[in-house]
PDB file of N, CA and C in Angstrom:
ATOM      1  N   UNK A   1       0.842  -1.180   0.000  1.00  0.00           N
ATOM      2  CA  UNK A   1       0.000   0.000   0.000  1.00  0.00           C
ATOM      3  C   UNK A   1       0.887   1.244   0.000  1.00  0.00           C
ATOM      4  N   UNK A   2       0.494   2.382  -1.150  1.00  0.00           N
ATOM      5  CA  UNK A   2       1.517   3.608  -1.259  1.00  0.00           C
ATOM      6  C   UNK A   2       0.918   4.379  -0.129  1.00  0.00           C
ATOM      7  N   UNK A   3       1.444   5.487   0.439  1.00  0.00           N
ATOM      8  CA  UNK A   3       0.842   6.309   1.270  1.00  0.00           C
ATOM      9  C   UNK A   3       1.497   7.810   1.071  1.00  0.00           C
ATOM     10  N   UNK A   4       0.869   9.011   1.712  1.00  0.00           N
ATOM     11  CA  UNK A   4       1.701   9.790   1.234  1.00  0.00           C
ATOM     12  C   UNK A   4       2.933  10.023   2.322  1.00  0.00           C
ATOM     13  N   UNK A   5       3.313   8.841   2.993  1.00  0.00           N
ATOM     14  CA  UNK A   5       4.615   8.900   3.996  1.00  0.00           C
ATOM     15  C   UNK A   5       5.417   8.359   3.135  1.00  0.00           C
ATOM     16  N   UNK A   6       5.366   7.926   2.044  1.00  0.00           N
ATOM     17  CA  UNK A   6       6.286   7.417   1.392  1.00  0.00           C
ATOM     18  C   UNK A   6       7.231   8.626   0.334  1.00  0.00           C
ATOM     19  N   UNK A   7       7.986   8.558   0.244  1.00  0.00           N
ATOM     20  CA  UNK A   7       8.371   9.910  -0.704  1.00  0.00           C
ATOM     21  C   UNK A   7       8.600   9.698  -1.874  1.00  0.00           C
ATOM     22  N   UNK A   8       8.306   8.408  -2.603  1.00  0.00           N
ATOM     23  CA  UNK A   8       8.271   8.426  -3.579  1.00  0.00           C
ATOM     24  C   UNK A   8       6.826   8.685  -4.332  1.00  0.00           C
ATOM     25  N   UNK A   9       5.940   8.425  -3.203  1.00  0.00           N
ATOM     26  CA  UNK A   9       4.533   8.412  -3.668  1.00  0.00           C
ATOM     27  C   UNK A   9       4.416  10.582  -3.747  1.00  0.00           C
ATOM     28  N   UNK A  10       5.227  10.547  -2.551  1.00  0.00           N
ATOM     29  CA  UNK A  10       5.091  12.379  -2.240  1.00  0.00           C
ATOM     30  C   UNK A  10       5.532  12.883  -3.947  1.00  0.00           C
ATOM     31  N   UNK A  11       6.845  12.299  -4.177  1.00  0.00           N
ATOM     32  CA  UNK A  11       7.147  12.547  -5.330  1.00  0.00           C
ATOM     33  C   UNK A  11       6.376  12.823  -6.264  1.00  0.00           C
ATOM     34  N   UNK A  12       5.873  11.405  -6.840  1.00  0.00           N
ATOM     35  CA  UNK A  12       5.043  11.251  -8.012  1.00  0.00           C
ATOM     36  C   UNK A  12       3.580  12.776  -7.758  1.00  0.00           C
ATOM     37  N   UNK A  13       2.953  12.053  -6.766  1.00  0.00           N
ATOM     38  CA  UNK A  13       2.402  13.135  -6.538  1.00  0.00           C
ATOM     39  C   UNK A  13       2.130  14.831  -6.954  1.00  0.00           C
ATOM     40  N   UNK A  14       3.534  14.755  -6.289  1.00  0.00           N
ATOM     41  CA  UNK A  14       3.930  16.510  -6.975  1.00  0.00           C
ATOM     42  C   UNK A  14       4.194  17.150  -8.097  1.00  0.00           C
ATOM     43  N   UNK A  15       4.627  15.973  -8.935  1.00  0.00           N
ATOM     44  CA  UNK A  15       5.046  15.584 -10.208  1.00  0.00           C
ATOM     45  C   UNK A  15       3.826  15.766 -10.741  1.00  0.00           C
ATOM     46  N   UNK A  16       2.565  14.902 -10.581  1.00  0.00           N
ATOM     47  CA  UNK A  16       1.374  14.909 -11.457  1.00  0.00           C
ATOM     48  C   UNK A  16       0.385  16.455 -11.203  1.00  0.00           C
ATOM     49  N   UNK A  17       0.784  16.848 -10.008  1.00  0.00           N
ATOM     50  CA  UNK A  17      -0.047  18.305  -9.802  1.00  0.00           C
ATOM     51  C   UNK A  17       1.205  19.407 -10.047  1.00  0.00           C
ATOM     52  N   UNK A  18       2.356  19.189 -10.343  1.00  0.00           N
ATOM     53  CA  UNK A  18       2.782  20.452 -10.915  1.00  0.00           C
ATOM     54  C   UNK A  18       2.689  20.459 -12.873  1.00  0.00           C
ATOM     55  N   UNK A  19       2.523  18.900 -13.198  1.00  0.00           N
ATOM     56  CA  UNK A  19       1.966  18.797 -14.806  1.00  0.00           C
ATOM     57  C   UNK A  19       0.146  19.404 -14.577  1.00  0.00           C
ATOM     58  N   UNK A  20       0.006  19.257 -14.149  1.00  0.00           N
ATOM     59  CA  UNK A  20      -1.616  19.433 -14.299  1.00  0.00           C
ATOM     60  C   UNK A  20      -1.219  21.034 -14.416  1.00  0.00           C
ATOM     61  N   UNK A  21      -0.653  21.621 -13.689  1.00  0.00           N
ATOM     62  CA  UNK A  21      -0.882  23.052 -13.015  1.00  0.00           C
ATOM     63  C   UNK A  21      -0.044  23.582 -14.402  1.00  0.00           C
ATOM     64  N   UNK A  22       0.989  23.320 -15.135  1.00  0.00           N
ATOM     65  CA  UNK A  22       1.987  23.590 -16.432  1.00  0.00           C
ATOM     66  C   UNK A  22       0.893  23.208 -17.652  1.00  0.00           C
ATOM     67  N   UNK A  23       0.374  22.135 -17.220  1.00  0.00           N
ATOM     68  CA  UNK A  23      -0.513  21.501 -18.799  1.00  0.00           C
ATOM     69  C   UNK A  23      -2.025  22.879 -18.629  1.00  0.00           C
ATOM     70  N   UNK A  24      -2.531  23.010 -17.546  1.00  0.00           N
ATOM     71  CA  UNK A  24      -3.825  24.076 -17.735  1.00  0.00           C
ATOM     72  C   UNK A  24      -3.169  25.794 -18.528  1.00  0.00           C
ATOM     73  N   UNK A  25      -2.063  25.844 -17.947  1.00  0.00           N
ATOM     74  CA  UNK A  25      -1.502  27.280 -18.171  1.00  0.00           C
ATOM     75  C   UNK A  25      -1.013  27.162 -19.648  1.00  0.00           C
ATOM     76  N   UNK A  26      -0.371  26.189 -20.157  1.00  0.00           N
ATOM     77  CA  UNK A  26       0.080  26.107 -21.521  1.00  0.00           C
ATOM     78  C   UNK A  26      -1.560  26.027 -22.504  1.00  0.00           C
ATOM     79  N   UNK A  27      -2.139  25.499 -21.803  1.00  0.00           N
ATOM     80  CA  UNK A  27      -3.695  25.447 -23.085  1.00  0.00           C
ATOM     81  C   UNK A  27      -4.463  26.756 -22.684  1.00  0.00           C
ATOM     82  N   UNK A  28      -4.345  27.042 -21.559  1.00  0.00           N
ATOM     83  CA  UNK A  28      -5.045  28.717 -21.577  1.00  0.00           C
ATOM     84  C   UNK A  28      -4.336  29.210 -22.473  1.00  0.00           C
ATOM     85  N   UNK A  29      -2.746  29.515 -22.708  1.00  0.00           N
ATOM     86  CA  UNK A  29      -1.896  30.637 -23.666  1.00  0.00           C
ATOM     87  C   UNK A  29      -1.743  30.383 -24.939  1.00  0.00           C
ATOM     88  N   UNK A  30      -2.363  28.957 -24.933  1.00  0.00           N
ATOM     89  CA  UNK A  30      -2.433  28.089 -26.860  1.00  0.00           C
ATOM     90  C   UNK A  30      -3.860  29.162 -26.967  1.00  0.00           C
ATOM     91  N   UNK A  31      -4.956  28.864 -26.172  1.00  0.00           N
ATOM     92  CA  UNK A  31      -6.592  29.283 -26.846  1.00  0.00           C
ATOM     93  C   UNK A  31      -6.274  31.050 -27.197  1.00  0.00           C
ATOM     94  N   UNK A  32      -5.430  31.403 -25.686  1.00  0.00           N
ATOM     95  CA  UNK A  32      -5.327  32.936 -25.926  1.00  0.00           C
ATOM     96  C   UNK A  32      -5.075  33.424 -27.114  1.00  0.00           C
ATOM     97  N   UNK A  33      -3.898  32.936 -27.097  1.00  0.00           N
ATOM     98  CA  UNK A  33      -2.883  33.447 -28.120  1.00  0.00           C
ATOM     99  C   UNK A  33      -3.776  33.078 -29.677  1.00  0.00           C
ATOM    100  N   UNK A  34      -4.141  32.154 -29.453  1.00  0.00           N
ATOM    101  CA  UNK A  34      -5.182  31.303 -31.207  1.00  0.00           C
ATOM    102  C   UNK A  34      -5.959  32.792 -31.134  1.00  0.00           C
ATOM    103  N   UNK A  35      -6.167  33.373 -30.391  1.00  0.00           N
ATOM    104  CA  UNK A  35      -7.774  34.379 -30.969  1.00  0.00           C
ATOM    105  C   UNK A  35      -7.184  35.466 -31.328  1.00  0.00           C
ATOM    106  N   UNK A  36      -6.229  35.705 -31.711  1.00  0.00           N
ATOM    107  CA  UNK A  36      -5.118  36.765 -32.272  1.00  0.00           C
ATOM    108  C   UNK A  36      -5.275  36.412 -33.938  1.00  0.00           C
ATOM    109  N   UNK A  37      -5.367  35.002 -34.219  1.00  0.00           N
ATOM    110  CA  UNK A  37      -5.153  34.626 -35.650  1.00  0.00           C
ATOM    111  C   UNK A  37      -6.690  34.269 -36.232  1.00  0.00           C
ATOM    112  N   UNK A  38      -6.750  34.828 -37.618  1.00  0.00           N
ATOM    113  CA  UNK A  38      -7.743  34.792 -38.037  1.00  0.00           C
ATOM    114  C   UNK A  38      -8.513  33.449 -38.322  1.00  0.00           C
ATOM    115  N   UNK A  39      -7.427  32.133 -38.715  1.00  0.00           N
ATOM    116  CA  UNK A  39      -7.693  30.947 -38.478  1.00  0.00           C
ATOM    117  C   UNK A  39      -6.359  30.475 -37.783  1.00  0.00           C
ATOM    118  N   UNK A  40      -6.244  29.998 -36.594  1.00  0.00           N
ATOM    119  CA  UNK A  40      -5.592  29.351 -36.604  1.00  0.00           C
ATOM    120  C   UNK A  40      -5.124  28.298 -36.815  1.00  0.00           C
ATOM    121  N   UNK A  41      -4.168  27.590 -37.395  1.00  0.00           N
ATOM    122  CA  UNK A  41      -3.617  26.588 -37.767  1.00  0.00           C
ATOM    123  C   UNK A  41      -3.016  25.648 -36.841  1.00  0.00           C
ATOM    124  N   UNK A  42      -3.572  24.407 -36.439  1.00  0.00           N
ATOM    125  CA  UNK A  42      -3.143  23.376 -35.882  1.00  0.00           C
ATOM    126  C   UNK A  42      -1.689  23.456 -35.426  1.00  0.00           C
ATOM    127  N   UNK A  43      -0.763  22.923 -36.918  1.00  0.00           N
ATOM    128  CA  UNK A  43       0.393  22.823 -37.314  1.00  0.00           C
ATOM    129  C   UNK A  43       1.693  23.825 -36.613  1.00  0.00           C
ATOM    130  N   UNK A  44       1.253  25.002 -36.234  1.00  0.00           N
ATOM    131  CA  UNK A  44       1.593  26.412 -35.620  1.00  0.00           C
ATOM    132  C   UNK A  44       1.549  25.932 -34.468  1.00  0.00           C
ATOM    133  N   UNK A  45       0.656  25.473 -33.697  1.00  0.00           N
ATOM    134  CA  UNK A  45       0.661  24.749 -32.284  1.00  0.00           C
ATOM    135  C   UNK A  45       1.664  23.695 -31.882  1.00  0.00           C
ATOM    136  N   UNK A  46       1.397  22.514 -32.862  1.00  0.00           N
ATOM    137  CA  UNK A  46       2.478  21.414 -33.233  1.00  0.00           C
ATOM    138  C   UNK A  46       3.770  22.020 -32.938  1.00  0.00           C
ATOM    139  N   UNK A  47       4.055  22.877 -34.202  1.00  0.00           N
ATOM    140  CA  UNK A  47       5.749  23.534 -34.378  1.00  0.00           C
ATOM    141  C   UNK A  47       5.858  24.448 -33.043  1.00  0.00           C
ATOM    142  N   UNK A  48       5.278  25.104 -31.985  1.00  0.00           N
ATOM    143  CA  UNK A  48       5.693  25.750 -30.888  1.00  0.00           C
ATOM    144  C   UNK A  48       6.061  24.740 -29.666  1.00  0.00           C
ATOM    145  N   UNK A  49       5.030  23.684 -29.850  1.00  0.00           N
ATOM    146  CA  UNK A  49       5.245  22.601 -28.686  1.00  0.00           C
ATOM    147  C   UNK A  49       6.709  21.788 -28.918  1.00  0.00           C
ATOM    148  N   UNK A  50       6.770  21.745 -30.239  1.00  0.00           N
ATOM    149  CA  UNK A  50       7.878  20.686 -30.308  1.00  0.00           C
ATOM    150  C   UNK A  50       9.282  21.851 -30.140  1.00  0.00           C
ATOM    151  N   UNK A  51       9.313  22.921 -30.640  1.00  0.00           N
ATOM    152  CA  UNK A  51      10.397  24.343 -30.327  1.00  0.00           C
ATOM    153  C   UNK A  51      10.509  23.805 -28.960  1.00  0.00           C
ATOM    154  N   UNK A  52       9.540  24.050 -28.077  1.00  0.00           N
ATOM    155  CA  UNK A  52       9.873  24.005 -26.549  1.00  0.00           C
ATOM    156  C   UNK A  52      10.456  22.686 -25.886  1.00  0.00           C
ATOM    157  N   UNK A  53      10.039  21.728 -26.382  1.00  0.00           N
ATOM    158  CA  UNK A  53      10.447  20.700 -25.818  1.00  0.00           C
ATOM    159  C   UNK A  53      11.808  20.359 -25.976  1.00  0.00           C
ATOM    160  N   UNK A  54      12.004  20.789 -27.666  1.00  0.00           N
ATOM    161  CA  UNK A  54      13.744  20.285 -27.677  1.00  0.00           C
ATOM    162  C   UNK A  54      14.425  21.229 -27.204  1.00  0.00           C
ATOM    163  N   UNK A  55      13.899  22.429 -26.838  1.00  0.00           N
ATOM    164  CA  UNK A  55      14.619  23.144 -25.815  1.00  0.00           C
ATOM    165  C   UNK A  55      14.836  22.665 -23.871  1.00  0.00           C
ATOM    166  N   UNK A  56      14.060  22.548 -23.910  1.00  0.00           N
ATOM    167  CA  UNK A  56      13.793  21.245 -22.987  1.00  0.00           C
ATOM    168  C   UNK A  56      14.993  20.328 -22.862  1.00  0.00           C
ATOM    169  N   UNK A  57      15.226  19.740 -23.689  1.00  0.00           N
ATOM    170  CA  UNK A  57      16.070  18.347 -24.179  1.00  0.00           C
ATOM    171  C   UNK A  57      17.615  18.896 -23.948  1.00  0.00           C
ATOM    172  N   UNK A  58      17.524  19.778 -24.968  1.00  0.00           N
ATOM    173  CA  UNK A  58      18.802  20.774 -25.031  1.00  0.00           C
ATOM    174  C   UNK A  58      19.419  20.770 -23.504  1.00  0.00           C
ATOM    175  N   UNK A  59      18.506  21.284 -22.839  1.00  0.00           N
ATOM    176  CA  UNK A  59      19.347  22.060 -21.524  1.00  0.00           C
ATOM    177  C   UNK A  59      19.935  20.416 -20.714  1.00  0.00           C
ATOM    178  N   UNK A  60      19.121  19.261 -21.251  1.00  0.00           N
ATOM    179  CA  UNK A  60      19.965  18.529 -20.344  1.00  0.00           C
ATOM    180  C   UNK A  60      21.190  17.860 -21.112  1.00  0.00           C
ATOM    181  N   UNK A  61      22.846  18.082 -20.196  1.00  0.00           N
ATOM    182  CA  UNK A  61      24.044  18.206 -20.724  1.00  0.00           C
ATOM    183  C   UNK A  61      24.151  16.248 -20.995  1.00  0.00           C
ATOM    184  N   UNK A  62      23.642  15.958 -20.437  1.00  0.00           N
ATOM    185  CA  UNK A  62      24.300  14.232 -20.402  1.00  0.00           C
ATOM    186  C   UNK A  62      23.430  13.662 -21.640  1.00  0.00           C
ATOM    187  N   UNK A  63      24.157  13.203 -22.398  1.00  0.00           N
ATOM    188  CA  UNK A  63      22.955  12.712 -23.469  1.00  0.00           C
ATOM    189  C   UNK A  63      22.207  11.152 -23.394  1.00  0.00           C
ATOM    190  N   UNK A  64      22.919  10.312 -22.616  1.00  0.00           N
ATOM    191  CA  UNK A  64      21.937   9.478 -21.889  1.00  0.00           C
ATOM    192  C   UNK A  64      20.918  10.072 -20.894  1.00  0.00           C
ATOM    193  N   UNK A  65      20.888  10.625 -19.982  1.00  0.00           N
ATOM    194  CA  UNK A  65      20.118  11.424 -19.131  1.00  0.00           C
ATOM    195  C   UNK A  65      19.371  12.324 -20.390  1.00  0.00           C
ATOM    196  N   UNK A  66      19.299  12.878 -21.245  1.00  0.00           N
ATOM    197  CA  UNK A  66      18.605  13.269 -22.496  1.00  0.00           C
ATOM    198  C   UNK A  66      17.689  12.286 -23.026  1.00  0.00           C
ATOM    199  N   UNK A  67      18.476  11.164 -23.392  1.00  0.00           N
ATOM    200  CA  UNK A  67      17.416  10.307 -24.136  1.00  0.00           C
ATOM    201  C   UNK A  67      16.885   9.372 -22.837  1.00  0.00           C
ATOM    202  N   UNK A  68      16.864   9.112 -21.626  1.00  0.00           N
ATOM    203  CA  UNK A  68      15.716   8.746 -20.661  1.00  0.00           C
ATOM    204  C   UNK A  68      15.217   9.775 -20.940  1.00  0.00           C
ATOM    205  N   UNK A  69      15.225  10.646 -20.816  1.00  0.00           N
ATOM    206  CA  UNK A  69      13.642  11.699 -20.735  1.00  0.00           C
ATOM    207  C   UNK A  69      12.728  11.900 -21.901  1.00  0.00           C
ATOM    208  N   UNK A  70      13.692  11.870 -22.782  1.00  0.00           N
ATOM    209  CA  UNK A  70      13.207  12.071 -24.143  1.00  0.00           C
ATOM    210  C   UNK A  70      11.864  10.408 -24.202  1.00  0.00           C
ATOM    211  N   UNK A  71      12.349   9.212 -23.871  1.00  0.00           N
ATOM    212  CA  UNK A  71      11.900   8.187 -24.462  1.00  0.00           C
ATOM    213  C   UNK A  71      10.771   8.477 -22.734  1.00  0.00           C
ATOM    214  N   UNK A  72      10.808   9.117 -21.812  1.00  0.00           N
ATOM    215  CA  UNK A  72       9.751   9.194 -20.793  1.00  0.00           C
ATOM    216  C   UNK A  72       9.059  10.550 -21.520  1.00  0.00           C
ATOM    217  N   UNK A  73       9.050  11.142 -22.321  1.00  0.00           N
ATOM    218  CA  UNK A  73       8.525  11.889 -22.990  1.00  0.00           C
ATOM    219  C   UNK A  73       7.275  11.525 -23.668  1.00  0.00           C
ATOM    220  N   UNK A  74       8.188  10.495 -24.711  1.00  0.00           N
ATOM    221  CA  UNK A  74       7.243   9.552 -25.520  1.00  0.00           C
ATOM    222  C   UNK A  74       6.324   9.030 -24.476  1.00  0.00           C
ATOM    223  N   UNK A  75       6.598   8.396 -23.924  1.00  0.00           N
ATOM    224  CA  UNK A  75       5.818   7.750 -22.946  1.00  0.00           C
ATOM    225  C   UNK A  75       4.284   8.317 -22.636  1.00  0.00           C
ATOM    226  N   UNK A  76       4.492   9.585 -22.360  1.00  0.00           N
ATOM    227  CA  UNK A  76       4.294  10.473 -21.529  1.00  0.00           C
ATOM    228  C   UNK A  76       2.642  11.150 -22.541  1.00  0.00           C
ATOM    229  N   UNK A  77       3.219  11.338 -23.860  1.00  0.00           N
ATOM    230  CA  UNK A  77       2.814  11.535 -25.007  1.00  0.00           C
ATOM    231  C   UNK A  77       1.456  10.648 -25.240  1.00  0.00           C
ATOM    232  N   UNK A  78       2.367   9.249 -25.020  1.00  0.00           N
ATOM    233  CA  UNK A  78       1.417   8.374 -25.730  1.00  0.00           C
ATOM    234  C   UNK A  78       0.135   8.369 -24.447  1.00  0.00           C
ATOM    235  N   UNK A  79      -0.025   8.053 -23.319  1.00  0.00           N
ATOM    236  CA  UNK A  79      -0.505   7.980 -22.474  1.00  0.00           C
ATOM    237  C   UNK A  79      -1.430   9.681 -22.260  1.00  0.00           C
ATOM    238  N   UNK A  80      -0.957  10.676 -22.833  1.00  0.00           N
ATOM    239  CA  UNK A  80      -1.640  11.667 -22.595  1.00  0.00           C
ATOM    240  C   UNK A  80      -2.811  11.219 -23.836  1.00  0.00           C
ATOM    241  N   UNK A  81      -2.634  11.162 -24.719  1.00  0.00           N
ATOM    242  CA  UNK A  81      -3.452  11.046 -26.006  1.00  0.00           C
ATOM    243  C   UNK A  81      -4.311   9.928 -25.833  1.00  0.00           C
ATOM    244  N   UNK A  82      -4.213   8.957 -25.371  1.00  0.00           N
ATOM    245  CA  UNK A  82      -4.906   8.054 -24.681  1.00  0.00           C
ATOM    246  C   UNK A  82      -6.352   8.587 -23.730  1.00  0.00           C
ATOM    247  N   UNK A  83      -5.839   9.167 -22.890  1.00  0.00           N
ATOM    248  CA  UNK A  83      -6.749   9.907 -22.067  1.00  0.00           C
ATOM    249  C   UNK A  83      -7.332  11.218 -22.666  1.00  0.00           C
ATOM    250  N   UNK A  84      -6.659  11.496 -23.414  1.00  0.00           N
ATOM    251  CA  UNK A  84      -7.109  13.127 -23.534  1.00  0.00           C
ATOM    252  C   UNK A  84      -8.115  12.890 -25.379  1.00  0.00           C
ATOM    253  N   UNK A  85      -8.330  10.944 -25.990  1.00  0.00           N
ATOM    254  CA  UNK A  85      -9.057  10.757 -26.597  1.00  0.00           C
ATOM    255  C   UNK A  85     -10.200   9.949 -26.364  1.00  0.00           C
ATOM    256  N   UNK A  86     -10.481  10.492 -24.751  1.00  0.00           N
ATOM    257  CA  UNK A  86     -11.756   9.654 -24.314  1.00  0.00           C
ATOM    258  C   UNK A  86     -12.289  10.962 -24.165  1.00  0.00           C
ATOM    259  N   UNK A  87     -11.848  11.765 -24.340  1.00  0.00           N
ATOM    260  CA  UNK A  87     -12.820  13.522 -23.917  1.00  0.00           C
ATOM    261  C   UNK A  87     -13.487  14.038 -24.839  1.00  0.00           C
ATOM    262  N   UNK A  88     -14.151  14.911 -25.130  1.00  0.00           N
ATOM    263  CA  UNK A  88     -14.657  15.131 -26.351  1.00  0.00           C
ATOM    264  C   UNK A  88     -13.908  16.801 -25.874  1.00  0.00           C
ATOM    265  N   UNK A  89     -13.504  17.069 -27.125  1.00  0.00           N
ATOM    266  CA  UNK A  89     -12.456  18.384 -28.051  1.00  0.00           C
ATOM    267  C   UNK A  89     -13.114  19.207 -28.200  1.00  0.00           C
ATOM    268  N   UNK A  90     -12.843  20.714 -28.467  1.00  0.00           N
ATOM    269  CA  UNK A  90     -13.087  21.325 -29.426  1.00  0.00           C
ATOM    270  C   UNK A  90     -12.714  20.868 -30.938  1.00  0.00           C
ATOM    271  N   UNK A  91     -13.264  21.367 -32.134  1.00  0.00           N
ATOM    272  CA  UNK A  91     -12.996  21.153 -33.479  1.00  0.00           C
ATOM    273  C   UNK A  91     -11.924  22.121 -33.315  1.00  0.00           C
ATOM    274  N   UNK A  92     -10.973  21.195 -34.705  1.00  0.00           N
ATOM    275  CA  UNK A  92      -9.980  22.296 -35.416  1.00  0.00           C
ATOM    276  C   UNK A  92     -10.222  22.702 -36.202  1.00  0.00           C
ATOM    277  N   UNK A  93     -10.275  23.699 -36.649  1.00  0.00           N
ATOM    278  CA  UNK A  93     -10.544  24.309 -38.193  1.00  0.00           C
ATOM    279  C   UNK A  93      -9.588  24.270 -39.597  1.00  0.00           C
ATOM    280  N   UNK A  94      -8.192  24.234 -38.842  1.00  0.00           N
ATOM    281  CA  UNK A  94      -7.362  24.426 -40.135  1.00  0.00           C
ATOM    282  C   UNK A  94      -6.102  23.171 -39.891  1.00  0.00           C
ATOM    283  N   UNK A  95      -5.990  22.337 -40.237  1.00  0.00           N
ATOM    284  CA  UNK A  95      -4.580  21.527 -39.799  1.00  0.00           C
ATOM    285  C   UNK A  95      -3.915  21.314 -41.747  1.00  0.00           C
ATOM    286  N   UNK A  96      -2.480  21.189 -41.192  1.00  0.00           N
ATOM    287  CA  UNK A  96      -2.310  21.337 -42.921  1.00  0.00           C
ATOM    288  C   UNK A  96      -1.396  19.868 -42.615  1.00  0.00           C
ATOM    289  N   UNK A  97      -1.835  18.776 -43.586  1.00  0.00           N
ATOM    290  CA  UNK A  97      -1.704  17.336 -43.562  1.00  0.00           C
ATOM    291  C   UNK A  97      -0.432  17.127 -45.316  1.00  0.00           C
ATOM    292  N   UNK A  98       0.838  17.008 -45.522  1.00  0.00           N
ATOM    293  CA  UNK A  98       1.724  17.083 -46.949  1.00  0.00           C
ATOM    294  C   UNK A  98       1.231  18.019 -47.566  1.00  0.00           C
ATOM    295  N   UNK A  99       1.326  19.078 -46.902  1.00  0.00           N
ATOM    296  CA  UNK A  99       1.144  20.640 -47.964  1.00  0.00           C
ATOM    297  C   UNK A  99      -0.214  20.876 -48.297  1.00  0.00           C
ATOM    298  N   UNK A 100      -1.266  20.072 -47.736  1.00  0.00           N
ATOM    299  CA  UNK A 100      -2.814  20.242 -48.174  1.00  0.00           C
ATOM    300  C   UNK A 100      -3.988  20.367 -46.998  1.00  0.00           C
ATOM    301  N   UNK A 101      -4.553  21.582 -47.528  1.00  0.00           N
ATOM    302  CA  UNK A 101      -5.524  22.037 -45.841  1.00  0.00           C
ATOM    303  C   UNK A 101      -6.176  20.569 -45.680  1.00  0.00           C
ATOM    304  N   UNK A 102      -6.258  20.191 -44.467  1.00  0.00           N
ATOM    305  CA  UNK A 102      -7.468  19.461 -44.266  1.00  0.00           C
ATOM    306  C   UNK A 102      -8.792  20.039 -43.203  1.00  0.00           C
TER     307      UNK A 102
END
């Protein structure tokens, strides 16, 4: 049984409510920022998230210690999309799929 006397559980813990608290603030400043553009484009979202992350990546110097995070990234990724495709979305309006609106 985990408890929160355990510090790894304290860990995880803090871990999942300081992502919650980073993941709400990053989709408030995605919607903000979208109502600036007349359509916004999916793809524009895509290319800022992935800018940040390999900046992200960047700052860590050890490149094993890089690629654990990177492949807990993936992880991380796959498991968000998982959950976050049992919700129902807003629509996108504009995503551009080999050079062609879809």
């Amino acid at each position: 049984m985990t408890t929160m006397n355990d510090p790894l559980a304290k860990a995880k813990a803090e871990e999942a409510r300081q992502s919650q608290v980073l993941a709400d603030a990053i989709h408030k400043a995605i919607i903000e920022t979208g109502e600036q553009f007349e359509v916004p484009i999916l793809n524009a979202v895509g290319g800022a998230l992935a800018t940040n992350i390999a900046e992200v990546l960047a700052s860590i110097p050890d490149r094993r210690h890089r690629k654990m995070f990177r492949d807990q990234l993936d992880r991380a990724v796959s498991l968000a999309l998982a959950q976050a495709a049992t919700r129902p979305m807003a629509p996108v309006e504009t995503i551009i799929i080999g050079g062609a609106r879809q």
